[in-house]
Protein backbone atom coordinates (compact mmCIF):
# COMPACT_ATOMS: atom_id res chain seq x y z
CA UNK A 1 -55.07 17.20 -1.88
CA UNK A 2 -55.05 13.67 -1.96
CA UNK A 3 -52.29 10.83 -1.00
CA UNK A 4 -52.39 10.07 -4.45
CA UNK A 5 -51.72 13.33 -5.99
CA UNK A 6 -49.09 13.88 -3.09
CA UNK A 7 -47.01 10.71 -4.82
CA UNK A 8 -47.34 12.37 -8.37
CA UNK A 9 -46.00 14.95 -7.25
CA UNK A 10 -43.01 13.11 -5.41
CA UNK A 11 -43.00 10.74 -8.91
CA UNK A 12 -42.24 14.03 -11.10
CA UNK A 13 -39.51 14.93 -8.65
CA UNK A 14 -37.60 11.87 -9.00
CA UNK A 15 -38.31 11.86 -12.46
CA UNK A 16 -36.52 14.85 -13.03
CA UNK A 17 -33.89 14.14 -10.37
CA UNK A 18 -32.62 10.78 -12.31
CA UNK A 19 -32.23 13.26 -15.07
CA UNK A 20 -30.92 15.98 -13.69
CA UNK A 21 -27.76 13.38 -11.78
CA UNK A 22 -27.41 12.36 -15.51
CA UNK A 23 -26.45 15.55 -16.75
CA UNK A 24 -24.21 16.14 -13.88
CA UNK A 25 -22.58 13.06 -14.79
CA UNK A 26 -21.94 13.58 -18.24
CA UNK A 27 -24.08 11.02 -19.06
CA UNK A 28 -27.18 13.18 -21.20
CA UNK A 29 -27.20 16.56 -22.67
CA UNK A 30 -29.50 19.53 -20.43
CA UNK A 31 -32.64 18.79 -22.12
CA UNK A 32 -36.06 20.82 -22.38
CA UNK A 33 -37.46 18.01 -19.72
CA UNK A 34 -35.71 19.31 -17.03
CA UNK A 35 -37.06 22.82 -17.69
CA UNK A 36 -40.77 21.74 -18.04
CA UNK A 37 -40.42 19.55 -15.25
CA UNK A 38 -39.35 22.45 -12.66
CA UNK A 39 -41.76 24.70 -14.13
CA UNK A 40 -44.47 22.01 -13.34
CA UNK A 41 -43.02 20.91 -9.70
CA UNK A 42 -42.79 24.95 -9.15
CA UNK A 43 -46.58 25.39 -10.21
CA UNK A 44 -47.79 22.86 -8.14
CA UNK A 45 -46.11 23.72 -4.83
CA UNK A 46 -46.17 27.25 -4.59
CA UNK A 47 -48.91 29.39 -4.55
CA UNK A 48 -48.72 33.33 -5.34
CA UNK A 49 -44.46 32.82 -3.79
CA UNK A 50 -45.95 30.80 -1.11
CA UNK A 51 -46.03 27.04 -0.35
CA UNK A 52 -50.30 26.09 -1.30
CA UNK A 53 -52.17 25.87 1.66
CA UNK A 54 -52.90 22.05 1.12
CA UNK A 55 -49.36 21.47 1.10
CA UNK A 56 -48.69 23.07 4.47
CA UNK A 57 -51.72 21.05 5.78
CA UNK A 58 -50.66 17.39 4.75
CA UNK A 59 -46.33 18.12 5.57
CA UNK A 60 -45.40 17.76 9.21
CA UNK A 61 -44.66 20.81 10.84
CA UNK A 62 -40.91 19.92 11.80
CA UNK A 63 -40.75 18.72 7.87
CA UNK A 64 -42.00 22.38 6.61
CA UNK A 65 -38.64 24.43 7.06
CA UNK A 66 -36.70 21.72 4.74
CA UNK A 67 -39.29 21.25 2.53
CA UNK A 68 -39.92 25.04 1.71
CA UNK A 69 -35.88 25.72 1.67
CA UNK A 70 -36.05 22.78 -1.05
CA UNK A 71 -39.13 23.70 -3.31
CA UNK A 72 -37.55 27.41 -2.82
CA UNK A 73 -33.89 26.16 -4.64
CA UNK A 74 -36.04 24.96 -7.56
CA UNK A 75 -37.97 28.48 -7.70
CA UNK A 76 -34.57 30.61 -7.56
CA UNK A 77 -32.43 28.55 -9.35
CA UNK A 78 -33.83 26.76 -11.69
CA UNK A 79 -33.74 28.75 -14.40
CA UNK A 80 -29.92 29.06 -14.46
CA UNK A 81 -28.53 25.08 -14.53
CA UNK A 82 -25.23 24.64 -14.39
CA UNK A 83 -23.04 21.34 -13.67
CA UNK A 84 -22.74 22.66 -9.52
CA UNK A 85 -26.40 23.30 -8.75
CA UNK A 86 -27.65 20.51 -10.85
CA UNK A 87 -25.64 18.28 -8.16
CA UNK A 88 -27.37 20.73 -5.85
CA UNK A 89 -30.86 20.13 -7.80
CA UNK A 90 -30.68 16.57 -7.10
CA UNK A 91 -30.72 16.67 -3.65
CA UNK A 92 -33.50 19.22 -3.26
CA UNK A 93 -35.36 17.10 -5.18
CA UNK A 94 -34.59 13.73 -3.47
CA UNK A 95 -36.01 15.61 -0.23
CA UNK A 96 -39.21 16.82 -1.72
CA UNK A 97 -40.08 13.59 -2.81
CA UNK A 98 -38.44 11.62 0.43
CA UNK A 99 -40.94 14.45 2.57
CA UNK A 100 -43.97 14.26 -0.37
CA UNK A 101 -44.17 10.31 0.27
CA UNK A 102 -43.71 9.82 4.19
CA UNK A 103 -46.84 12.60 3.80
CA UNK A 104 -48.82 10.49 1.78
CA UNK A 105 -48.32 7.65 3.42
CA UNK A 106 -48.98 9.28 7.28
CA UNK A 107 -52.11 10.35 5.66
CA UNK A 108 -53.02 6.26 4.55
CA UNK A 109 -51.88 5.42 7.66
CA UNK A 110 -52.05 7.47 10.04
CA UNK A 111 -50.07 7.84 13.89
CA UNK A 112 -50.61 9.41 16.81
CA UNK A 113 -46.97 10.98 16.61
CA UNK A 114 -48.18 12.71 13.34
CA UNK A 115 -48.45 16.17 14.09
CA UNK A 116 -50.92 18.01 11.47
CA UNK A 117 -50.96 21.22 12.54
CA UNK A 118 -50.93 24.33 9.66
CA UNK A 119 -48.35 26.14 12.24
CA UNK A 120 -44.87 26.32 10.30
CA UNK A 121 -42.64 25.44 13.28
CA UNK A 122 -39.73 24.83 11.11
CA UNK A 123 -37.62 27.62 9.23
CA UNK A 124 -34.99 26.47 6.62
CA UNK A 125 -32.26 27.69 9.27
CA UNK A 126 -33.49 25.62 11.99
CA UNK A 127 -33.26 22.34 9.77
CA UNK A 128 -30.01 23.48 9.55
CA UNK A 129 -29.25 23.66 12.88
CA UNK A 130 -29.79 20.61 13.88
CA UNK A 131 -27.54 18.35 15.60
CA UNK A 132 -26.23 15.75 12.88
CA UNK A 133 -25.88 12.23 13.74
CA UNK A 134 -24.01 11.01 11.15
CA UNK A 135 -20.43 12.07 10.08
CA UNK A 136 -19.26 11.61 6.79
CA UNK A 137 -15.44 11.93 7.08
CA UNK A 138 -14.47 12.03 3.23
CA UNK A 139 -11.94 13.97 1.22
CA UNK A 140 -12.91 17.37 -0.24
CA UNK A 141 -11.47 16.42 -3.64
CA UNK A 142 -14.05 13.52 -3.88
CA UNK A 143 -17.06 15.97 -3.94
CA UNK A 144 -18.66 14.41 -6.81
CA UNK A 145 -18.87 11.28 -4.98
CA UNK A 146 -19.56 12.70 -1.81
CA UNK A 147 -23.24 13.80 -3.41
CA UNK A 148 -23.93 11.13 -5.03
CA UNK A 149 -23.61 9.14 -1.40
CA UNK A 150 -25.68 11.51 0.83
CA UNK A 151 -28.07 11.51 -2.36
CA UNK A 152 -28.40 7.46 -1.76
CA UNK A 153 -28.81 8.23 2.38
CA UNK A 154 -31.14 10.83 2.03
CA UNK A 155 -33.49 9.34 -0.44
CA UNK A 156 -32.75 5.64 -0.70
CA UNK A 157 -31.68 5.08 3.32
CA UNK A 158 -33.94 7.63 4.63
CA UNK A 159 -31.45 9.30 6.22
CA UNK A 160 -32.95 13.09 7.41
CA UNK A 161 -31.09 16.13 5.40
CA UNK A 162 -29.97 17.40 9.13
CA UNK A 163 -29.14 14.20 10.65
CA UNK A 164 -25.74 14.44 8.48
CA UNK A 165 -22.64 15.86 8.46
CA UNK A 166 -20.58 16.43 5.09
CA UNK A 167 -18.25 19.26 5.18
CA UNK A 168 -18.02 19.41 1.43
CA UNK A 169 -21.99 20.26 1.03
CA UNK A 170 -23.47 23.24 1.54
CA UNK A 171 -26.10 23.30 4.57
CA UNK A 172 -24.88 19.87 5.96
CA UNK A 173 -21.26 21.15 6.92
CA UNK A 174 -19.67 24.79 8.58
CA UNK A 175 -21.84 27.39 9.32
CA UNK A 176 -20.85 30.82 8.28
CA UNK A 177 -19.09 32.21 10.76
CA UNK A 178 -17.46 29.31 12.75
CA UNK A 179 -14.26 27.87 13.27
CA UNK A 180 -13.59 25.39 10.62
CA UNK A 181 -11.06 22.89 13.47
CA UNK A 182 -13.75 23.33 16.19
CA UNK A 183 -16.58 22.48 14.06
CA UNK A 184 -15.37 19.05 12.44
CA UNK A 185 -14.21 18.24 16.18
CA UNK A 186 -17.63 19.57 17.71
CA UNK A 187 -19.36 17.64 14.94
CA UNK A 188 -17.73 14.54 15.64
CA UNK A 189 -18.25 14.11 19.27
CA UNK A 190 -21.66 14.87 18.32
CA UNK A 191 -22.01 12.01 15.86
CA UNK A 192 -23.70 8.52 16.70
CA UNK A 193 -22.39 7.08 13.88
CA UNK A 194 -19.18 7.94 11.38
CA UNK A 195 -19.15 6.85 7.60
CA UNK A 196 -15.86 7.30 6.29
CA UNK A 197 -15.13 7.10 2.37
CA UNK A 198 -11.55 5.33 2.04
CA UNK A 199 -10.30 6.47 -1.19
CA UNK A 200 -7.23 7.57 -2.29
CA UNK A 201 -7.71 10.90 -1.96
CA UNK A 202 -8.60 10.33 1.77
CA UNK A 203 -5.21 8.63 2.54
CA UNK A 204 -3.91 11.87 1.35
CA UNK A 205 -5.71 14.07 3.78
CA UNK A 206 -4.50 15.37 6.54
CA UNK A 207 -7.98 16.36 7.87
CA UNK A 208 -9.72 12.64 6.82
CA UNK A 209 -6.35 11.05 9.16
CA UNK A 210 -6.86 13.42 11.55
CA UNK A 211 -10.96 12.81 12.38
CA UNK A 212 -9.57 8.98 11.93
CA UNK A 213 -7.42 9.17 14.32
CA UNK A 214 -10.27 10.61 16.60
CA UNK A 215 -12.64 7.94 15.78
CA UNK A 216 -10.12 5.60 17.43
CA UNK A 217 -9.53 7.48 20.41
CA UNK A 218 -13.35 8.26 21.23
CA UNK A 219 -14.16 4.70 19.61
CA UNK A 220 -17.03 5.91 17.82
CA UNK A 221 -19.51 3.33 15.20
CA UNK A 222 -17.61 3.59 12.31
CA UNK A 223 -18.36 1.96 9.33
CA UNK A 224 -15.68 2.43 6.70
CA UNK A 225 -16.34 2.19 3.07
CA UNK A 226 -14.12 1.41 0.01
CA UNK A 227 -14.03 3.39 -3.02
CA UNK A 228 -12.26 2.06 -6.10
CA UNK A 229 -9.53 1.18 -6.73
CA UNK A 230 -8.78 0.58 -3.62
CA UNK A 231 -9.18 -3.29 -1.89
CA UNK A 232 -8.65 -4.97 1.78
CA UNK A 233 -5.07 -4.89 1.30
CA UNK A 234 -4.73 -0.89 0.99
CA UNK A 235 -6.29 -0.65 4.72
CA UNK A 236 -3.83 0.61 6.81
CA UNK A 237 -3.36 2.29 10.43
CA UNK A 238 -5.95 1.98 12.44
CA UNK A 239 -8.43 0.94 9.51
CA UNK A 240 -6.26 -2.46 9.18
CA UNK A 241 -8.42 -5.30 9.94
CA UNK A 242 -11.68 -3.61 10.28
CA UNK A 243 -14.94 -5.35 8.01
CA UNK A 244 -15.19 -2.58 5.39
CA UNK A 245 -18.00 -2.28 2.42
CA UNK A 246 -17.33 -1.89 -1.37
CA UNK A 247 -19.10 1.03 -2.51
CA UNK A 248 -18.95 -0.74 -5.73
CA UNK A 249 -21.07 -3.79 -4.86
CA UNK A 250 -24.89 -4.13 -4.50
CA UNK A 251 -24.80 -6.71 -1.32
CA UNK A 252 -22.46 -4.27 0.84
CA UNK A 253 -24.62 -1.42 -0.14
CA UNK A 254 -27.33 -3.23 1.11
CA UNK A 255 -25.64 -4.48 4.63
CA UNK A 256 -24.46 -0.53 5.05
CA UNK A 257 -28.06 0.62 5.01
CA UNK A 258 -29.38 -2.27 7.68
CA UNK A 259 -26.16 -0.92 9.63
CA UNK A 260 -26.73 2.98 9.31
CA UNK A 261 -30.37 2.18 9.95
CA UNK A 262 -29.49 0.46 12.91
CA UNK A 263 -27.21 2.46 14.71
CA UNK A 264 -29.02 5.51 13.84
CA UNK A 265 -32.41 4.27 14.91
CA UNK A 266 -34.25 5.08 12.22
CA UNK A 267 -37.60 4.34 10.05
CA UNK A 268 -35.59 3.07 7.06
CA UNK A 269 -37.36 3.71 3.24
CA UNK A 270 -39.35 1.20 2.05
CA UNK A 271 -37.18 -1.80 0.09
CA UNK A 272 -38.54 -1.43 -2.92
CA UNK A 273 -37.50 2.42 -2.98
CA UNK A 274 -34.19 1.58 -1.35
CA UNK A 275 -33.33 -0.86 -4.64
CA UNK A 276 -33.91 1.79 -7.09
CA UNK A 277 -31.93 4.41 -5.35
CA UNK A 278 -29.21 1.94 -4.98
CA UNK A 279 -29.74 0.63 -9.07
CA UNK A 280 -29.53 4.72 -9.52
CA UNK A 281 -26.31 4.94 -7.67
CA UNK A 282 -24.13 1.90 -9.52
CA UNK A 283 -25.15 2.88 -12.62
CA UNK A 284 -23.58 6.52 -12.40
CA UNK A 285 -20.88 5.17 -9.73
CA UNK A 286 -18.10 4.82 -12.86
CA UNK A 287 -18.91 7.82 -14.17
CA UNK A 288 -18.33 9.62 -11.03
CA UNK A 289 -15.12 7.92 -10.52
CA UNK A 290 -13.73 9.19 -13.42
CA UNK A 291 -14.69 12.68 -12.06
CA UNK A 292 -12.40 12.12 -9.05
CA UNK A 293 -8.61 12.82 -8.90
CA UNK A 294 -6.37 9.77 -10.10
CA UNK A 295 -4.34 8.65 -7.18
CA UNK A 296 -3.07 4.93 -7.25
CA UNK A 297 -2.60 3.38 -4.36
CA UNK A 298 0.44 1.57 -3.29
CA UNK A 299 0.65 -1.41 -1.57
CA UNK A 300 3.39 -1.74 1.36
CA UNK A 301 5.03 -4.41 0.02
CA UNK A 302 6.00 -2.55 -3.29
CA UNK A 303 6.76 0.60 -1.74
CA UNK A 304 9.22 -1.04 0.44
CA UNK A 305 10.81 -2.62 -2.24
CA UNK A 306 10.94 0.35 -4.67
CA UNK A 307 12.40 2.05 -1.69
CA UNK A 308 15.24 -0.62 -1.62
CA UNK A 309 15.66 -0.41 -5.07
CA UNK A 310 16.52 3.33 -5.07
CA UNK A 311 18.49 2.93 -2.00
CA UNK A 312 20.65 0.64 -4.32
CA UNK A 313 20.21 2.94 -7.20
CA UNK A 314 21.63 5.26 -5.65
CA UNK A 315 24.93 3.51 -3.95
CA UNK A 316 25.27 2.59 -7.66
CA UNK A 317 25.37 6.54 -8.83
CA UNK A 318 28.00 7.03 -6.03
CA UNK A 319 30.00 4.22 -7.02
CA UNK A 320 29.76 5.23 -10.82
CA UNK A 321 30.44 8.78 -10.12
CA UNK A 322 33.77 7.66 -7.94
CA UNK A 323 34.72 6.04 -10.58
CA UNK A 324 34.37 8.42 -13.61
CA UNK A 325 36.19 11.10 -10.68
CA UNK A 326 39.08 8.36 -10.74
CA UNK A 327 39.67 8.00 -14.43
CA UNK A 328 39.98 11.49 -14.69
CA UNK A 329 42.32 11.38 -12.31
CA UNK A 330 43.93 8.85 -14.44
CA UNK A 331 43.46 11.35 -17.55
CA UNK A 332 45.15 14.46 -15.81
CA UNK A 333 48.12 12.63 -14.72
CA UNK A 334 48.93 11.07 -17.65
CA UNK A 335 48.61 14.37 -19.67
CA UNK A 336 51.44 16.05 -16.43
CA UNK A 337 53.96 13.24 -17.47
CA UNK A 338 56.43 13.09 -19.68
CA UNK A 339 57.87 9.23 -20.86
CA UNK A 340 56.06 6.17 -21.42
CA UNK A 341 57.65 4.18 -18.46
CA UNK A 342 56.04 7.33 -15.94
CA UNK A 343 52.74 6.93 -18.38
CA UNK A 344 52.82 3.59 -17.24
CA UNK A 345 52.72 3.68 -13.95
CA UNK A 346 50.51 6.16 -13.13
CA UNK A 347 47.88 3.84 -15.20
CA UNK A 348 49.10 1.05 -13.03
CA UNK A 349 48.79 2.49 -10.04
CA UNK A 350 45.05 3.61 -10.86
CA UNK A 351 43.27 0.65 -12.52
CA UNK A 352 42.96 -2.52 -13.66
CA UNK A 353 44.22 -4.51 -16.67
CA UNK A 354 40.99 -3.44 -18.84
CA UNK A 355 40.65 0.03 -17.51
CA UNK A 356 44.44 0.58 -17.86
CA UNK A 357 44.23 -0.51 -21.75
CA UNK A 358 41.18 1.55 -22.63
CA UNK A 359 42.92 4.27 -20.50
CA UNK A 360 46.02 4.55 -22.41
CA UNK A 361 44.37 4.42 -26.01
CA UNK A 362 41.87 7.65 -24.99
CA UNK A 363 44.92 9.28 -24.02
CA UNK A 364 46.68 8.15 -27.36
CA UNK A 365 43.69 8.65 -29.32
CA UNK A 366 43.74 12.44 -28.06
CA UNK A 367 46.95 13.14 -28.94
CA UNK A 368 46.89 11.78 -32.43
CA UNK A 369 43.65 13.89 -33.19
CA UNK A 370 45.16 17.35 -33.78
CA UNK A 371 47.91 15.94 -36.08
CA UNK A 372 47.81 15.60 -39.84
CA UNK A 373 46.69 12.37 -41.33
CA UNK A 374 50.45 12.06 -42.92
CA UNK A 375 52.13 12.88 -39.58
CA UNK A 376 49.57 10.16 -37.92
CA UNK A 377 50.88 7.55 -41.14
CA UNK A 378 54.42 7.86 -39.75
CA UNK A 379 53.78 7.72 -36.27
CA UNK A 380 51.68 4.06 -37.49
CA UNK A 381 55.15 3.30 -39.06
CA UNK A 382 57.24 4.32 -36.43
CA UNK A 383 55.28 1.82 -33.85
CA UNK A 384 56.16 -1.00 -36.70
CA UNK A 385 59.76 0.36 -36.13
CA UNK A 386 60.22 1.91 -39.54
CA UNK A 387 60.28 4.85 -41.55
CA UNK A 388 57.87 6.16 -43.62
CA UNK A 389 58.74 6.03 -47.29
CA UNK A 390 55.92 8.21 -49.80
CA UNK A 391 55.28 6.24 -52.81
CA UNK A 392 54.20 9.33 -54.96
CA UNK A 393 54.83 12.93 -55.93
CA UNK A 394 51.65 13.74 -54.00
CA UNK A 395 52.72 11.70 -51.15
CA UNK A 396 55.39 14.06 -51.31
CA UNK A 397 53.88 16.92 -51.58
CA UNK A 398 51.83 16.03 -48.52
CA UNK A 399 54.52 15.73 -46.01
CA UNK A 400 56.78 18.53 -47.30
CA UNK A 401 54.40 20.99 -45.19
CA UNK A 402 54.88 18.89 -41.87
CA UNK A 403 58.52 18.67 -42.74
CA UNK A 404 58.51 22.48 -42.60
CA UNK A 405 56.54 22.74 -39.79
CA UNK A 406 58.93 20.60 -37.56
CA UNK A 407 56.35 17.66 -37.31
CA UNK A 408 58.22 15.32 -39.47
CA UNK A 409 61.71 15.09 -40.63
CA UNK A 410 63.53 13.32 -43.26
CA UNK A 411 65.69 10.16 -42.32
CA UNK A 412 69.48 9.48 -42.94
CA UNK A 413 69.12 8.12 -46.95
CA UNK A 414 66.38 11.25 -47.30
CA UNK A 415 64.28 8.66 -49.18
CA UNK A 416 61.64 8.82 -46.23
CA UNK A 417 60.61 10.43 -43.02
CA UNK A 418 59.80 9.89 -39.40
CA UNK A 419 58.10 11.81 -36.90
CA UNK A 420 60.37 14.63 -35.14
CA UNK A 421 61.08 15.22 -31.28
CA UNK A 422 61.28 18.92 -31.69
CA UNK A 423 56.80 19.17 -32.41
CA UNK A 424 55.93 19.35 -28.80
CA UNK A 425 52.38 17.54 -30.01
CA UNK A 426 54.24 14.87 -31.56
CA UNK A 427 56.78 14.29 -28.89
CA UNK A 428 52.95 13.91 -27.07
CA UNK A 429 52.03 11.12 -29.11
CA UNK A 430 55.02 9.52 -29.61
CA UNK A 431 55.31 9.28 -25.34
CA UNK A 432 51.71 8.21 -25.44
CA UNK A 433 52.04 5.70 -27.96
CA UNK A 434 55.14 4.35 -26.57
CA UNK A 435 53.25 4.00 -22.97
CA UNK A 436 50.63 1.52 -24.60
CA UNK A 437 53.19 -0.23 -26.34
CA UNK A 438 54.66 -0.62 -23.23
CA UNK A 439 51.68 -1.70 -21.13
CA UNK A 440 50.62 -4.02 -24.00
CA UNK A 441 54.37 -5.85 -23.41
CA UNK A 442 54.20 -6.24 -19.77
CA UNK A 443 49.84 -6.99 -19.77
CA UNK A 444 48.69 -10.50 -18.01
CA UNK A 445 47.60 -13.43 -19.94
CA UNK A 446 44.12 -12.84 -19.00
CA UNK A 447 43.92 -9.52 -20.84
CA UNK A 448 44.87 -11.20 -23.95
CA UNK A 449 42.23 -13.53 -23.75
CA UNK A 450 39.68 -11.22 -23.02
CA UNK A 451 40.59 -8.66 -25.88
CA UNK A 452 40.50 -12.11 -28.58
CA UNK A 453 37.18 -13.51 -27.55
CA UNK A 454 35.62 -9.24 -27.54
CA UNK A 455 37.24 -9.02 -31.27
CA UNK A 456 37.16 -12.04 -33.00
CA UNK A 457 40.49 -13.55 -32.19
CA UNK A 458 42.78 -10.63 -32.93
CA UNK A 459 45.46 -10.37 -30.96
CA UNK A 460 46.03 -6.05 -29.48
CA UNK A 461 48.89 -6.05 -31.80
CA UNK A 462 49.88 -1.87 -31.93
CA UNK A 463 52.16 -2.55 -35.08
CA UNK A 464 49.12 -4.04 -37.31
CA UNK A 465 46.60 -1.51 -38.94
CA UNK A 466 43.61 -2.94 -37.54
CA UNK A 467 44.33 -2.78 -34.22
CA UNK A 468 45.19 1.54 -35.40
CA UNK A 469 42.00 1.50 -36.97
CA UNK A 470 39.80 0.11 -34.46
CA UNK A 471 41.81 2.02 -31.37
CA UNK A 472 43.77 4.82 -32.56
CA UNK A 473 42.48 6.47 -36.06
């Protein structure tokens, strides 16, 4: 098999990768290329269940065990494609073709630290086993971001499948079997480098503050990374003031490569290869975004302040609710007494001039409610100082049933009536009307002017008929 046919082979698998990351991000429907594609890749790699001879020839050894555990995913599962293992699908097939090309080019050019030997040193559990080197601290809820980023180290960096870390990613995080706690903590003492992905979701996590917190303490190479929406301003803790890369933006893409490259001492991907994953990656970035859980950030300055604001908010509702507990007060007392001089002062001795008057004409207001209209029409008359005189046989007729209910009684000339004393409800609203008659004598000037400019110049004259019908009636 020659280098050349090695690269169409690695070609087809990123063909079908790019579409299979499209479907995963909602941006295609599953189409009958992916299908024929993984039926081709399947045909070419494996021979009779096994990987060909000529493939097992041209891969180094120590690249066998992830390359068969790869080509393997695409023979078991690629029949049944769902959303979850074409995310899965993607990566299997970015490490075919990252393993397909360093083979074809080892064979162009080749090195003494090639090893070509047919031996298969290298089972799919060893590549597992081995120690990672870079930690990706990250949120779990972030998944769908979390591939697409160890996609764009594996194949775009050149980043070895079992040189990282990611607990959210099958084969790369906990092994069955161990301690969840010990293992992030193992793994991170282990790691040369830590890549942390500050979104959101991360500042909500206890885990993502908690392998923070040991990055300071062991002062391990971090490089943290922004995800949007988040800015400069939202870094925080021990992150604030730290040079951090937009995950967003082509040039800090390409300065977090030279700096993973760097501290991880590794043969990067050629440029040209490392531009098209990176193309790959922004172009499905705001897709993926809208995959993750909205949380939006909140600056320090405006949660201080909207803490402020409810502190006040809140010494407002106690004020408000003392004061609706002290015209009740005001309520219940006046109901107990009996005389508008008493009514008087127990409104005096509770609020002020406006809150006295509007006091006084709820309690009047509630007394004249259960009351006839005709026994209300005296009382009116009796606060003018008269009685009242029906004009008509029904007029008449009207107050003859109040008359012998004990409401209203006739006068001395029996021409008209008046309200009676012996009603205990009108005695009610006689006190009650008498106590704002009262009050309205003995209020300050600066009542006055305040009830003429709130009703057009009207004086609160209790013997007019406006002043019944806008208070009383």
């Amino acid at each position: 098999m020659t280098p050349t046919r090695l690269l169409e082979i690695a070609d087809l698998a990123h063909q079908t990768a790019v579409v299979s990351q499209n479907y995963s991000t909602g941006r295609s429907e599953i189409s009958r290329e992916i299908f024929q594609n993984l039926n081709g890749l399947t045909a070419l790699v494996f021979t009779q269940n096994e990987l060909s001879p000529e493939l097992k020839q041209l891969i180094p050894a120590e690249e066998l065990g992830r390359f068969y555990g790869a080509c393997r995913y695409l023979r078991d599962e690629g029949t049944t494609l769902s959303v979850d293992k074409m995310n899965a699908l993607y990566r299997h097939l970015g490490t075919i073709e990252e393993i397909l090309k360093t083979a074809a080019d080892d064979i162009t050019s080749p090195s003494p630290q090639n090893n070509r030997s047919s031996e298969i040193r290298s089972t799919v559990e060893d590549s597992h086993m081995a120690t990672p080197k870079l930690f990706l601290s990250h949120a779990s809820s972030d998944k769908p971001l979390v591939q697409a980023f160890v996609n764009l180290l594996e194949g775009g960096v050149g980043v070895s499948f079992g040189s990282i870390f990611c607990s959210s990613l099958k084969g790369q995080g906990i092994r069955p079997g161990t301690d969840f706690k010990s293992s992030i903590r193992q793994s991170l003492d282990d790691a040369t480098c830590v890549v942390a992905l500050i979104s959101p979701n991360f500042y909500g996590s206890p885990f993502c503050m908690c392998e923070l917190g040991g990055v300071w303490i062991q002062a391990k190479s971090f490089l943290p990374v922004l995800v949007p929406p988040l800015e400069f301003g939202h870094l925080k803790a021990v992150l604030s003031g730290l040079q951090a890369s937009k995950i967003s933006e082509p040039e800090d893409l390409d300065e977090l490569r030279d700096e993973i490259v760097s501290r991880l001492s590794i043969n990067e991907h050629p440029t040209p290869r490392w531009n098209q994953r990176r193309d790959e990656f922004l172009k499905t970035l705001p897709d993926i975004l809208e995959q993750l859980p909205n949380l939006t950030p909140i600056m320090r300055e405006t949660h201080d302040k909207v803490l402020k604001e409810l502190d006040e908010c809140r010494l407002e509702h106690v004020k408000s609710q003392d004061q609706i507990k002290r015209l009740n007060e005001i309520i219940a007392d006046l109901k107990k007494v009996k005389g508008s001089k008493k009514a008087t002062a127990v409104v005096q001795k509770h609020s002020s001039d406006s809150e006295d008057f509007h006091s006084l004409v709820h309690v009047a207001k509630d007394t004249l409610i259960p009351l006839p209209s005709i026994v209300q029409e005296a009382l009116y008359y009796r606060a003018r100082g008269e009685d009242y005189y029906p004009k008509s046989h029904e007029h008449w007729d009207e107050v003859q049933r109040p008359i012998e209910e004990g409401q209203l009684e006739l006068n001395a000339e029996e021409n008209g009536v008046c309200p009676s004393n012996s009603d205990p409800r009108v005695r009610k609203a006689m006190d009650a009307i008498d106590a704002l008659q009262e009050w309205l004598d003995s209020a300050p000037v600066e009542f006055f002017e305040l009830y003429n400019e709130e009703f057009d110049g009207r004086d609160p004259d209790i013997t007019l008929r406006p002043f019944w019908e806008e208070h009383l009636l």
